[in-house]
N, C-alpha and C. Protein backbone atom coordinates (compact mmCIF):
# COMPACT_ATOMS: atom_id res chain seq x y z
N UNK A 1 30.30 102.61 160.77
CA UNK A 1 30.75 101.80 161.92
C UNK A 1 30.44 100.33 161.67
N UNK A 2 31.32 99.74 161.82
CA UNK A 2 30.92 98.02 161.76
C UNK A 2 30.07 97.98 162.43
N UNK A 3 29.56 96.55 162.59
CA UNK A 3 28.41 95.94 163.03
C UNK A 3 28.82 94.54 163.22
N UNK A 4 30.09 93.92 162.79
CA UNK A 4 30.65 93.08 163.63
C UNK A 4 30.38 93.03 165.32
N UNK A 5 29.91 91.99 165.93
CA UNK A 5 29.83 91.83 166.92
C UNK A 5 30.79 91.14 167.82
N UNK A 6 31.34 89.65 167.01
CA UNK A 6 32.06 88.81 167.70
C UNK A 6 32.96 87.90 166.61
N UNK A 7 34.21 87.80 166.83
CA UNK A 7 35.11 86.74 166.47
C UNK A 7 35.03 85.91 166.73
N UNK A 8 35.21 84.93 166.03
CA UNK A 8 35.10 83.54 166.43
C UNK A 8 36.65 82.46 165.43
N UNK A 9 37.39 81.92 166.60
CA UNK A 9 38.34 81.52 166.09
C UNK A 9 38.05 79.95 166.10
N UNK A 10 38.65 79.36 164.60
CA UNK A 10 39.19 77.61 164.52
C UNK A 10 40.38 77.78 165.50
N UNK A 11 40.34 76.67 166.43
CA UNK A 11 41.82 76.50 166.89
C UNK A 11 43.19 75.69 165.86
N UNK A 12 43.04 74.79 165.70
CA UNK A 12 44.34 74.22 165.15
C UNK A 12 44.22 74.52 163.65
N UNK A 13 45.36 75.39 163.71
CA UNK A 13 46.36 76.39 162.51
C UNK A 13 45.49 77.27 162.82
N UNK A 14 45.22 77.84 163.70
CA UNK A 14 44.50 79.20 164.18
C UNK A 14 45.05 80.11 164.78
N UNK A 15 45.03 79.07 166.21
CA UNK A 15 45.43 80.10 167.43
C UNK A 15 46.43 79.12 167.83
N UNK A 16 46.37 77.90 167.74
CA UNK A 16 47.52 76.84 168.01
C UNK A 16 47.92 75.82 166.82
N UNK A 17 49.13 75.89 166.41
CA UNK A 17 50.15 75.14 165.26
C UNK A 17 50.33 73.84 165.87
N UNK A 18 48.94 73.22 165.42
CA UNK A 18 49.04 71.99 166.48
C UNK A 18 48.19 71.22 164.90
N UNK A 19 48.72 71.05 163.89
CA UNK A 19 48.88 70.32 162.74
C UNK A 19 48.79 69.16 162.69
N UNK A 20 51.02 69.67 162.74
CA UNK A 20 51.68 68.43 162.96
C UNK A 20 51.19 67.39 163.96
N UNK A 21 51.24 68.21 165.00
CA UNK A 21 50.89 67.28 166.52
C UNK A 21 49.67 66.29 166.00
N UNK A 22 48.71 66.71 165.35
CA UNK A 22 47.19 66.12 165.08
C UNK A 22 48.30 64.99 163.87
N UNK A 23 48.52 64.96 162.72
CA UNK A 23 49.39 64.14 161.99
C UNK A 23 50.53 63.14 162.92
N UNK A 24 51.11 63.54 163.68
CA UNK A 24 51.89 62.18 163.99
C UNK A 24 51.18 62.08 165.35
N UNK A 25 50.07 62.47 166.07
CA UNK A 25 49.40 61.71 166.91
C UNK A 25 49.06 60.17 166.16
N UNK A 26 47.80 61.18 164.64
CA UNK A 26 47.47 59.94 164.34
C UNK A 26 47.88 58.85 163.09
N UNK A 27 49.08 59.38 163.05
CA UNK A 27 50.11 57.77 162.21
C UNK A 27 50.67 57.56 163.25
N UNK A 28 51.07 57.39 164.27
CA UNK A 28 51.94 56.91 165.70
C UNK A 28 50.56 55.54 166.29
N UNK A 29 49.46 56.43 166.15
CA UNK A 29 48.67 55.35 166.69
C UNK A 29 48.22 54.02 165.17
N UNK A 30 48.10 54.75 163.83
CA UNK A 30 47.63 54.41 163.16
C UNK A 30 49.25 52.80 162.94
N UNK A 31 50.01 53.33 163.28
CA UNK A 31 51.03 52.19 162.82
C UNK A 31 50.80 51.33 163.73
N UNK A 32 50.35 51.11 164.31
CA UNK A 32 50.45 50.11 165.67
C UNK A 32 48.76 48.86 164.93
N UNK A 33 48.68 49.33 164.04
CA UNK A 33 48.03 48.57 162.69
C UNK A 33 48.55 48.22 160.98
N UNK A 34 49.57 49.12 161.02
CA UNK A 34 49.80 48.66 159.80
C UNK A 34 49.88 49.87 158.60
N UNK A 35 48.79 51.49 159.47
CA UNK A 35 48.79 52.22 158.15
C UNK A 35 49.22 53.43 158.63
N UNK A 36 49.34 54.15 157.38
CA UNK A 36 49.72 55.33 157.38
C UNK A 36 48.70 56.23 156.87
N UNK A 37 48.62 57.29 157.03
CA UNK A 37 48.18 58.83 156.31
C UNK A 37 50.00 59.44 155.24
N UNK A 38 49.69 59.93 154.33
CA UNK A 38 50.71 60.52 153.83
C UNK A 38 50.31 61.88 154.21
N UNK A 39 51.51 62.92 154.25
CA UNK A 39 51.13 64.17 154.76
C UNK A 39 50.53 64.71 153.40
N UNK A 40 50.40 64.58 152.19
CA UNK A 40 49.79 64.96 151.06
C UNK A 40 48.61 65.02 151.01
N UNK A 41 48.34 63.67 151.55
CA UNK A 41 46.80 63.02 151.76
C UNK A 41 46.31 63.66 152.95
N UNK A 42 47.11 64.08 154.45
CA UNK A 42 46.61 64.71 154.84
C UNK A 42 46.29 65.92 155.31
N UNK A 43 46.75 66.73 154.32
CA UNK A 43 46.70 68.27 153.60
C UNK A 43 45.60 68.39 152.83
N UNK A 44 45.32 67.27 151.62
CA UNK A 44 43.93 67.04 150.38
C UNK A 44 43.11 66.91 151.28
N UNK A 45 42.88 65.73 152.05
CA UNK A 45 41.91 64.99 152.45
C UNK A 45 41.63 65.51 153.70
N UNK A 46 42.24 65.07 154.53
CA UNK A 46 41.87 64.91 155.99
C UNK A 46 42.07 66.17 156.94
N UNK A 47 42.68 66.93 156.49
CA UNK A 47 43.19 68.06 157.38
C UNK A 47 41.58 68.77 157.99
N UNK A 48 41.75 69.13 159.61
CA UNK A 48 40.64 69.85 159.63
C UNK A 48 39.37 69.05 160.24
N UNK A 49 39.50 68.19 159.46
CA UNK A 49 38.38 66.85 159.70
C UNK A 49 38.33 66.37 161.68
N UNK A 50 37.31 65.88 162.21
CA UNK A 50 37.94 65.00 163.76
C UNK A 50 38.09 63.72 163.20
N UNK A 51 38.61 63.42 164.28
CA UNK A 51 39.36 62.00 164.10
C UNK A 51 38.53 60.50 163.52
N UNK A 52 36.93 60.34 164.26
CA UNK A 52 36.39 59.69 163.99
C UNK A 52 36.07 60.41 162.04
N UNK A 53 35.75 61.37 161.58
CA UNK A 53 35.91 61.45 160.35
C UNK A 53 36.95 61.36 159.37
N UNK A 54 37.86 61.11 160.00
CA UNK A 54 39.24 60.60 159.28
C UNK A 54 39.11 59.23 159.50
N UNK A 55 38.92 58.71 160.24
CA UNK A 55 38.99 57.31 160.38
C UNK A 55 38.07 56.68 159.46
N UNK A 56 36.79 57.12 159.46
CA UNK A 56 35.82 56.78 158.28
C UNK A 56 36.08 57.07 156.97
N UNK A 57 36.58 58.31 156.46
CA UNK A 57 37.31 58.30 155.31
C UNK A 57 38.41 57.26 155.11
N UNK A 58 39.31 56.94 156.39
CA UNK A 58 40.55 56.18 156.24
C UNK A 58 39.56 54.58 155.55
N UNK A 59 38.83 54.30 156.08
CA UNK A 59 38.17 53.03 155.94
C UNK A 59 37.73 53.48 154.44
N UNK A 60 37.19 54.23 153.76
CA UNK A 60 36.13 53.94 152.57
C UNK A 60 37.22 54.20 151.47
N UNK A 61 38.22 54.85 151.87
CA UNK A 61 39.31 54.90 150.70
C UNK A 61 40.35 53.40 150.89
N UNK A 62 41.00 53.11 152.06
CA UNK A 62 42.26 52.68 151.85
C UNK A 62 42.21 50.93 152.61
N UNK A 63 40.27 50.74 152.98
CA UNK A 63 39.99 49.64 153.37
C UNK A 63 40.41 49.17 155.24
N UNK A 64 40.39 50.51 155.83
CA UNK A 64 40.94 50.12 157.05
C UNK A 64 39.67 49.54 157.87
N UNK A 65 40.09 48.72 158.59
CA UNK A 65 38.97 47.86 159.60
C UNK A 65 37.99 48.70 160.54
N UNK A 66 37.17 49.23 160.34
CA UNK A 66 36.34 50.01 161.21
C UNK A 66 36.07 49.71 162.80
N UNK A 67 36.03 48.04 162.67
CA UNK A 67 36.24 47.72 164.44
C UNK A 67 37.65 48.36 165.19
N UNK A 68 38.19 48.91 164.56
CA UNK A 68 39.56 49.02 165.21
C UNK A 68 39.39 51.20 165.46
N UNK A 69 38.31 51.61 164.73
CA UNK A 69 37.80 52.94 165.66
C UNK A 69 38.36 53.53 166.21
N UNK A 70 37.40 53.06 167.44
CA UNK A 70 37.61 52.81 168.78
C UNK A 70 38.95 53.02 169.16
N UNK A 71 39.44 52.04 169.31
CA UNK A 71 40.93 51.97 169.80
C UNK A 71 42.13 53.00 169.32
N UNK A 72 41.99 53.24 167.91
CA UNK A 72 42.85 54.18 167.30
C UNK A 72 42.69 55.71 167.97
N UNK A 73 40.89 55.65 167.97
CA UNK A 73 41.05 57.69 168.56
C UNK A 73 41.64 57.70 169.96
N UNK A 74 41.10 56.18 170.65
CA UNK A 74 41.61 56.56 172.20
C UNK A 74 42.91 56.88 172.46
N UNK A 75 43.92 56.08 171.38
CA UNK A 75 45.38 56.16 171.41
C UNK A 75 45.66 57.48 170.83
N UNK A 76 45.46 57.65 169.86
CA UNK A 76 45.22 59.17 169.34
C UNK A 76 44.96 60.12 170.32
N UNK A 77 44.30 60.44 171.16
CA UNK A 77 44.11 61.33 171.90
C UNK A 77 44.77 61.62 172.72
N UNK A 78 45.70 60.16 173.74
CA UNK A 78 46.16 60.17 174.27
C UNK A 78 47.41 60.61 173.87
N UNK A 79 47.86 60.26 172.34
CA UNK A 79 49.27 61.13 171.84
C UNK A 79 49.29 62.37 171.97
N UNK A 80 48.24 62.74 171.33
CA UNK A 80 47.65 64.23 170.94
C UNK A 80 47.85 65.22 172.20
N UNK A 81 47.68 64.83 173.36
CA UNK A 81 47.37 65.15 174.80
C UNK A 81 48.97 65.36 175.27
N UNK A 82 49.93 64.35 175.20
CA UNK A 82 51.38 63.92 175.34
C UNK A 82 51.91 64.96 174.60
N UNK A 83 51.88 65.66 173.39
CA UNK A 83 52.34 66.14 172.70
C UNK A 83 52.12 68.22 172.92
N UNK A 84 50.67 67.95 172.93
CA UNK A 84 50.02 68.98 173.64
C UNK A 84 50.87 69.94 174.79
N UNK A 85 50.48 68.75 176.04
CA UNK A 85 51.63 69.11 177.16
C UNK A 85 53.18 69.74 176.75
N UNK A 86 53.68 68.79 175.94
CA UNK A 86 55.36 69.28 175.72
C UNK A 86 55.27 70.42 175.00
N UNK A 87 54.26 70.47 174.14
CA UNK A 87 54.56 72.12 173.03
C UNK A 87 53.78 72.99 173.33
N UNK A 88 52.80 73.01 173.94
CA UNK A 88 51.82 74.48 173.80
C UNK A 88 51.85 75.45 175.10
N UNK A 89 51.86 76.19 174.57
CA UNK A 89 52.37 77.55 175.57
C UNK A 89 52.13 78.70 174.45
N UNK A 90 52.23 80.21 175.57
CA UNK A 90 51.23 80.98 174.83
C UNK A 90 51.94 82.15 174.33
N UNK A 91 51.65 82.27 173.40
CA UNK A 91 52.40 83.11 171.89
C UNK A 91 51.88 84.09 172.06
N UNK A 92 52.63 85.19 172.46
CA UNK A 92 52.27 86.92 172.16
C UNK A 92 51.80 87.11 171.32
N UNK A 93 51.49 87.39 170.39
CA UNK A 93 50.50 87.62 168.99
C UNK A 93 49.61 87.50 169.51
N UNK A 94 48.96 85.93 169.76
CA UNK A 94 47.63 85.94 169.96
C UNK A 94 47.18 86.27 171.41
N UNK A 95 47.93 85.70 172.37
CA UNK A 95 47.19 86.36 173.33
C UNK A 95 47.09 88.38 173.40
N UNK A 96 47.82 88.88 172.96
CA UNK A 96 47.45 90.14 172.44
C UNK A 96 46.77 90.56 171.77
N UNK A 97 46.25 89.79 170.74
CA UNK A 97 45.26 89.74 169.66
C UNK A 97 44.11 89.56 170.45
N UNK A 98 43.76 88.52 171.38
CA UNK A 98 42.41 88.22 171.97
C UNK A 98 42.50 89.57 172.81
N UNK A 99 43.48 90.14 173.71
CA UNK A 99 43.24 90.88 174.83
C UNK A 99 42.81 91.53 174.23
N UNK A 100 43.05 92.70 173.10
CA UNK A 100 42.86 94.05 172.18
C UNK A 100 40.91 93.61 171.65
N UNK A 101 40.85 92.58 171.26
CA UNK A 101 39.79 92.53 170.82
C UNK A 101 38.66 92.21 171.99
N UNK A 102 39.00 91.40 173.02
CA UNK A 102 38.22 91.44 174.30
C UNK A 102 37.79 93.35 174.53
N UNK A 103 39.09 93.43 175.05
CA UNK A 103 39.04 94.99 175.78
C UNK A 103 37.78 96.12 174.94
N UNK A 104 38.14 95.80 173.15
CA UNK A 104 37.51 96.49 172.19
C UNK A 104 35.61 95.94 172.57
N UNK A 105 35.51 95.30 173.07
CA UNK A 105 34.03 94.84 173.26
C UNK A 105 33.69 93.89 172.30
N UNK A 106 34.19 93.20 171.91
CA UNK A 106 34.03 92.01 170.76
C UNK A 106 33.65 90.31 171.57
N UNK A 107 32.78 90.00 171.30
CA UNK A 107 32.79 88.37 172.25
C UNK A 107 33.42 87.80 171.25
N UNK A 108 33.74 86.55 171.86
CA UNK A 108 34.82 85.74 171.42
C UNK A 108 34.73 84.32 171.72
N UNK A 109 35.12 83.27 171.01
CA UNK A 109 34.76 82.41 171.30
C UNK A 109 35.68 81.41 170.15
N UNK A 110 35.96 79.93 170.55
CA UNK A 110 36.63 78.86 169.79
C UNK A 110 35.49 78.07 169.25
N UNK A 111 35.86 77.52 167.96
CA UNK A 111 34.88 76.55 167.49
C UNK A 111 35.75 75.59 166.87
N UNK A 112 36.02 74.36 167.70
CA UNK A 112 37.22 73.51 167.08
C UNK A 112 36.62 72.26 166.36
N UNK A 113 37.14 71.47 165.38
CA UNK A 113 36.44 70.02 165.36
C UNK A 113 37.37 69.46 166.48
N UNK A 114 38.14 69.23 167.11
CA UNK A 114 38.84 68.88 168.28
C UNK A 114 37.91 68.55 169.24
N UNK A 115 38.49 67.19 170.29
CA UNK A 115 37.52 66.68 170.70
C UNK A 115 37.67 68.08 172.37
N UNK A 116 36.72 67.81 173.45
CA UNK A 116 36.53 68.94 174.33
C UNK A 116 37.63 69.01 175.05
N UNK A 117 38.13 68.23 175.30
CA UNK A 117 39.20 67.75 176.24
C UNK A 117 40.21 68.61 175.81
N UNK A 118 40.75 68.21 174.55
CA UNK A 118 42.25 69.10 173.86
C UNK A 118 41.55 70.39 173.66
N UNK A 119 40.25 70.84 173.49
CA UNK A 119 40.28 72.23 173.36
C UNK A 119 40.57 73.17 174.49
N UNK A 120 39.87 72.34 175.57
CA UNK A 120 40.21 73.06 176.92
C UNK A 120 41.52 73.15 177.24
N UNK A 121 42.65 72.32 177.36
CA UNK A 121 43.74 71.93 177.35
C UNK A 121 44.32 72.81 176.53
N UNK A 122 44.30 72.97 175.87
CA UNK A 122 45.17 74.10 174.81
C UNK A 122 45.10 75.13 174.99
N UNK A 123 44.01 75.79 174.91
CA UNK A 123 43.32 77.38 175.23
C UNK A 123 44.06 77.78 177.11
N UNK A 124 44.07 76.88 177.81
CA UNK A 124 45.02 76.98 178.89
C UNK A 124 46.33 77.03 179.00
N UNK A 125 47.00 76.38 178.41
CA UNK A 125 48.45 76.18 178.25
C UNK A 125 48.64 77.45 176.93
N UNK A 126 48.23 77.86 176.15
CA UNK A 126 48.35 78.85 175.51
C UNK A 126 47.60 80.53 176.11
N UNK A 127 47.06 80.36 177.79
CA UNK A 127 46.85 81.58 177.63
C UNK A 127 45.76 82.45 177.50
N UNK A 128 44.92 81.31 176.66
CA UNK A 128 43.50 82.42 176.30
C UNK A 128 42.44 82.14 176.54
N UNK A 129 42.15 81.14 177.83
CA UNK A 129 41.04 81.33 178.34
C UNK A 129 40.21 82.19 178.84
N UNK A 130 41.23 83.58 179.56
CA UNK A 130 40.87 84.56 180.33
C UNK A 130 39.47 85.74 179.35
N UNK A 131 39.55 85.45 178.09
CA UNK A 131 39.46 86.39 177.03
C UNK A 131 38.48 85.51 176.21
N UNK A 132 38.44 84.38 175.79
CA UNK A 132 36.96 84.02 175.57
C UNK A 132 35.55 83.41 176.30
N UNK A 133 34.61 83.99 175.65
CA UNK A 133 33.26 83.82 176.47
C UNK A 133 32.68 82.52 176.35
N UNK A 134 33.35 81.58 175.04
CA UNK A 134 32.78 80.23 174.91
C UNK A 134 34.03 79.38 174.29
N UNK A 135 33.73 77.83 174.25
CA UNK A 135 34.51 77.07 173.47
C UNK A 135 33.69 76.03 173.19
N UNK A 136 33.93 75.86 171.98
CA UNK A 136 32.75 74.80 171.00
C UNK A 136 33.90 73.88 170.14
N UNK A 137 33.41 72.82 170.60
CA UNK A 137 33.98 71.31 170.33
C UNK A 137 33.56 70.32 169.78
N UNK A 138 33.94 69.64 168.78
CA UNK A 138 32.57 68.32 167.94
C UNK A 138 31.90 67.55 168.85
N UNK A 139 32.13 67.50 170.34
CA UNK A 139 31.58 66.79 171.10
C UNK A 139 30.08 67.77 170.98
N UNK A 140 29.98 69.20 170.65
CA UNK A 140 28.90 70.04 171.30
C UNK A 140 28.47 70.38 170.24
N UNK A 141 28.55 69.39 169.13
CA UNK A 141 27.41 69.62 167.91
C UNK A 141 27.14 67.92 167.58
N UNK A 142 25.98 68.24 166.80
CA UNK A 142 25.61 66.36 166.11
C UNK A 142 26.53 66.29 164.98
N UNK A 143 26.83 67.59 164.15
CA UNK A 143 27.55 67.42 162.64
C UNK A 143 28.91 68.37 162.50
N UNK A 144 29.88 67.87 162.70
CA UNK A 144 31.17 68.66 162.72
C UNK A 144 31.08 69.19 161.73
N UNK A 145 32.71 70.29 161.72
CA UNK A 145 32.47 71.03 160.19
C UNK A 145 32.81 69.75 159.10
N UNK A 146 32.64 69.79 157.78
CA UNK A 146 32.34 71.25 156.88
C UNK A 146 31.07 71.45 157.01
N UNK A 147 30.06 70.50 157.94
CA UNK A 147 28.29 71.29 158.06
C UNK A 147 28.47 72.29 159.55
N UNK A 148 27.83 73.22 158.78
CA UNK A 148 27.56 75.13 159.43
C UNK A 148 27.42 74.95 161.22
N UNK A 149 26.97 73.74 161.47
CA UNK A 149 25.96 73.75 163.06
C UNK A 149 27.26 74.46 163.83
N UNK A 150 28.27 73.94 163.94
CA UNK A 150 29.17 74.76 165.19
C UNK A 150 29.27 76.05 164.69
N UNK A 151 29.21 76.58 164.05
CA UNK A 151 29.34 78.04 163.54
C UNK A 151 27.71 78.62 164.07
N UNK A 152 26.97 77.74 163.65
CA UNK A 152 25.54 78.66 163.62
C UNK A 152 25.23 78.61 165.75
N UNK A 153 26.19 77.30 166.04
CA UNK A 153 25.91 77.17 167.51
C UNK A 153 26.81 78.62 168.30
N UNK A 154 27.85 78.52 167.56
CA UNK A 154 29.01 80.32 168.02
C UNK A 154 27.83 81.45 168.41
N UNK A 155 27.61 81.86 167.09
CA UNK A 155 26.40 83.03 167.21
C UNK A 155 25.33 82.88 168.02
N UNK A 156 24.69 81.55 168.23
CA UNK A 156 23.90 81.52 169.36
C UNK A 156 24.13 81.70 171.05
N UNK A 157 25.63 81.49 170.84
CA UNK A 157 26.38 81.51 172.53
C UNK A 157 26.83 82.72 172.39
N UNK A 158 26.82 83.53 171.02
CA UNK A 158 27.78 85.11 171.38
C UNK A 158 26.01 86.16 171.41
N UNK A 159 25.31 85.18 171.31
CA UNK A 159 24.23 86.51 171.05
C UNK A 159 23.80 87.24 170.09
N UNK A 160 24.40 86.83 168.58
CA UNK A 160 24.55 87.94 168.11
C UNK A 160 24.02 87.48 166.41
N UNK A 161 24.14 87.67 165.42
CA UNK A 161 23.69 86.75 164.18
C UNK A 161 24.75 86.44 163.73
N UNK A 162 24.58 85.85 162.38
CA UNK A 162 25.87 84.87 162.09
C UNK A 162 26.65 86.22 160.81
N UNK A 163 25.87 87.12 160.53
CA UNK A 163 26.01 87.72 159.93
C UNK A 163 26.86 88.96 160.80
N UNK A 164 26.73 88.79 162.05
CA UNK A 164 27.53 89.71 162.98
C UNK A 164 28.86 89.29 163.51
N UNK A 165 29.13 88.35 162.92
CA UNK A 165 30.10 87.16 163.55
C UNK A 165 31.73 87.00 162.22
N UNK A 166 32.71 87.52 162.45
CA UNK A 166 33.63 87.35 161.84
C UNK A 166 33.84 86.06 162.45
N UNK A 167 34.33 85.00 161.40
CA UNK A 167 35.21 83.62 161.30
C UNK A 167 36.28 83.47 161.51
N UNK A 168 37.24 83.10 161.60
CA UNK A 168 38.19 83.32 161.64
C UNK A 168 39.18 81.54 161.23
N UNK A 169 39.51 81.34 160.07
CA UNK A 169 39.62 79.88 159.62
C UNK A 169 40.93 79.84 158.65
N UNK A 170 41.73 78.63 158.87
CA UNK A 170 42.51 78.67 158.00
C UNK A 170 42.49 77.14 157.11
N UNK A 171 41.57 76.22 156.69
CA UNK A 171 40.80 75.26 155.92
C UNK A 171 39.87 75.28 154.86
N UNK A 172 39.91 74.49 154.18
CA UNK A 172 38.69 74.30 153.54
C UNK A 172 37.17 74.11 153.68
N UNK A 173 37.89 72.98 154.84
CA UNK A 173 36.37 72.32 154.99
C UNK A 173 36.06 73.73 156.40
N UNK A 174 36.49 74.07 157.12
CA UNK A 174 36.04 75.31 158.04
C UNK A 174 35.41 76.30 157.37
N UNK A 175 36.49 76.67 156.31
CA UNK A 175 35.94 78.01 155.47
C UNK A 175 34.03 77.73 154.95
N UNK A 176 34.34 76.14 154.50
CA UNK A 176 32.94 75.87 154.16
C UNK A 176 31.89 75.94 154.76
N UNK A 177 32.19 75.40 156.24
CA UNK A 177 31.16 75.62 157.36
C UNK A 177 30.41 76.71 157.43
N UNK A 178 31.92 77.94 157.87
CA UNK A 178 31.51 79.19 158.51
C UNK A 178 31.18 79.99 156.99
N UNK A 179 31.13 79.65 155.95
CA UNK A 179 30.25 80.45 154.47
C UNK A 179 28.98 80.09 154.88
N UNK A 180 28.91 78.29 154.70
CA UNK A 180 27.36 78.38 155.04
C UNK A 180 26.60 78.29 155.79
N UNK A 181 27.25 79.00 157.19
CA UNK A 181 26.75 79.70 158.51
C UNK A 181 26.44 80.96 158.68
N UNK A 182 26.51 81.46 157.08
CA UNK A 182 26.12 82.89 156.77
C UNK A 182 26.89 84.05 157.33
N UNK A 183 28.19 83.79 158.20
CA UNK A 183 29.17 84.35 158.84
C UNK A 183 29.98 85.05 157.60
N UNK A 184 30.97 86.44 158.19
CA UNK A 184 32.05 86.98 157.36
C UNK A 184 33.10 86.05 157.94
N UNK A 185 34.08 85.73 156.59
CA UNK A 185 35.04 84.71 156.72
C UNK A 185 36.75 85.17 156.53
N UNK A 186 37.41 85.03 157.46
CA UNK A 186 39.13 85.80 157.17
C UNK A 186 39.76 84.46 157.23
N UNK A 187 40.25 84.11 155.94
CA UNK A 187 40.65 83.15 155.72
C UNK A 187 42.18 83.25 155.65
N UNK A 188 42.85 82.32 156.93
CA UNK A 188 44.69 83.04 157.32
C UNK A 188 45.26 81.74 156.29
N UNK A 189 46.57 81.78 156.42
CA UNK A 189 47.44 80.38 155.89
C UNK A 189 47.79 79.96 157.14
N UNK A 190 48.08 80.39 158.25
CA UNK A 190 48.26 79.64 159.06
C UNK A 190 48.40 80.54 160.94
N UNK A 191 49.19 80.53 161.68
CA UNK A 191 48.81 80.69 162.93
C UNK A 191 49.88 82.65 163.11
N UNK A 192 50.71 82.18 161.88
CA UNK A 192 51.41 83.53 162.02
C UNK A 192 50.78 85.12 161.52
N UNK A 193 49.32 84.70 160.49
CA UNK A 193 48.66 85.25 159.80
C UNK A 193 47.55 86.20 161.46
N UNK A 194 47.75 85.36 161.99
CA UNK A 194 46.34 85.62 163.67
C UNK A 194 47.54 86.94 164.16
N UNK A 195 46.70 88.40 164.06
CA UNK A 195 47.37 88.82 164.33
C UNK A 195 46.20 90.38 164.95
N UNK A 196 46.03 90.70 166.12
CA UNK A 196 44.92 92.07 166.22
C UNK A 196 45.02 93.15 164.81
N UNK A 197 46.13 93.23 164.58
CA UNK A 197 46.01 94.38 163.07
C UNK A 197 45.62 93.68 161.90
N UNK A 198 45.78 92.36 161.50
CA UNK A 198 44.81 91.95 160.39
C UNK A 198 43.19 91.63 160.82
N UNK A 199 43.29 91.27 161.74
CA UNK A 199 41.69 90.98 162.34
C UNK A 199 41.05 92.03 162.27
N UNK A 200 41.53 93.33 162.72
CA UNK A 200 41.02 94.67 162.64
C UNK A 200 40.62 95.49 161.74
N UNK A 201 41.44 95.50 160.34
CA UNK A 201 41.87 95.31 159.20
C UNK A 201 40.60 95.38 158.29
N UNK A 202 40.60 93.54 158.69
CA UNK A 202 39.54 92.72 158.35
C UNK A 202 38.08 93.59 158.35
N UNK A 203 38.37 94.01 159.98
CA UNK A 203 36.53 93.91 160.21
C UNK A 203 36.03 95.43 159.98
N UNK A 204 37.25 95.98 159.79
CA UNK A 204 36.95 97.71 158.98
C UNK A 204 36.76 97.37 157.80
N UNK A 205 37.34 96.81 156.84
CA UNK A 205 37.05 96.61 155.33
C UNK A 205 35.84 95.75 155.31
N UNK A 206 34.69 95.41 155.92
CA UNK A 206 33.72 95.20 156.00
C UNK A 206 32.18 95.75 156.64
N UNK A 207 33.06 97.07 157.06
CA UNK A 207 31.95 98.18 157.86
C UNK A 207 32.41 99.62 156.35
N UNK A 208 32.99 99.17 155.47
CA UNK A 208 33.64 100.29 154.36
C UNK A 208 32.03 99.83 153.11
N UNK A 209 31.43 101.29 152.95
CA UNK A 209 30.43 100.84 151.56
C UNK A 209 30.46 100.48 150.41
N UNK A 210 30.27 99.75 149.66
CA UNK A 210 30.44 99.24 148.69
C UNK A 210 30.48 100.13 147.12
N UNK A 211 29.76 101.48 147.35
CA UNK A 211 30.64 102.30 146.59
C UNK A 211 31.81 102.68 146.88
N UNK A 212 31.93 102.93 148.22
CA UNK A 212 33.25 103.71 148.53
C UNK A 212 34.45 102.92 148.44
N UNK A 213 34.11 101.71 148.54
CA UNK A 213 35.32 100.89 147.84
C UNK A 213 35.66 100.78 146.89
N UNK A 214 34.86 101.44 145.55
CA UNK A 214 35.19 101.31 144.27
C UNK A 214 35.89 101.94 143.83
N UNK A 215 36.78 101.75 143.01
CA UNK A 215 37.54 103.24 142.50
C UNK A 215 36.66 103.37 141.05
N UNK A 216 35.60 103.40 140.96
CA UNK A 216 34.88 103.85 139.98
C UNK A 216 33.49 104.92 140.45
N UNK A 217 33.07 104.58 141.72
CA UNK A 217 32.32 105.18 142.25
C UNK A 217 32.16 106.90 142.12
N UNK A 218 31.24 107.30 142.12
CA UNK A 218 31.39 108.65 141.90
C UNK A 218 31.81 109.79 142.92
């Protein structure tokens, strides 16, 4: 029998295809200075990251003015928010996916670098508030991902160890977090991958023994 206790989902390319939206929030605000992100660069680099950590990367690579911060996330957010509203609404998959795994006795919970505002906002307009027990936001740690704290903060709000705690991530820098949050990690490509039969899948092929998975085993 597993010993999984609780899921824990990244929201954006998770449970919401809210990427793009995060990319031309912030070149929409970023032009109203002069720069751009390339979507290459922010696939390598930045994807995943919050905004104030993109902005600091934007500065140490490409020389952008750091007094100008400030002003960029506020506009940023406010796109982000604009954009939010017009597209998000809630996708059968996942809200079926959370209900099946609620109902199954699993806690549940979001761990976004997204600031609190858009996490709440989303998880509503998509549906799945009813079904998780927490939502964790870079506002509700000192060190966003790729450092472990919002992951190691999940397991502390689900009760449970980090080792009881499936991940649920489709990044780099996330995947990195929730590894070295000592968590099991299901690493999707993107929001079509979130599905109750791979999650399930998942958390049986990790309650399966490690001989009995072998085809060498005796």
């Amino acid at each position: 029998m597993s010993k999984i206790k609780a899921v824990i989902f990244d929201m954006d390319g998770v449970l919401i295809d809210a990427k793009e939206w995060h990319y031309q929030a912030m070149n929409e605000a970023l032009a109203q200075f002069g720069f751009t992100i390339t979507r290459a660069d922010h696939l390598s680099r930045y994807d995943g990251l919050p905004t104030k950590k993109k902005l600091e990367l934007l500065s140490q690579l490409e020389g952008f003015p750091r007094e100008l911060h400030d002003a960029v996330s506020q506009l940023k957010q406010q796109l982000t928010i604009e954009l939010v509203e017009r597209e998000c609404s809630p996708k059968f998959q996942h809200v079926r996916a959370l209900f099946c795994l609620h109902r199954g006795g699993y806690t549940l919970g979001v761990a976004s670098n997204s600031v609190r505002a858009t996490v709440r906002r989303m998880m509503s307009l998509a549906g799945l508030n009813t079904y998780l027990h927490f939502q964790l936001s870079n506002e509700d740690v000192v060190h966003p991902k790729p450092h472990p704290e919002i992951y190691l903060r999940a397991a502390e709000l689900a009760r449970v160890t980090p080792a009881e705690c499936v991940v649920i991530e489709d990044n780099h820098h996330g995947i990195e977090a929730a590894r070295a949050a000592g968590t099991h990690v299901l690493a999707v490509s993107g929001t079509a991958d979130v599905t109750y039969e791979h999650i399930e899948a998942f958390i049986a092929s990790l309650s399966i023994p490690a001989h009995a998975a072998s085809p060498h085993a005796a």
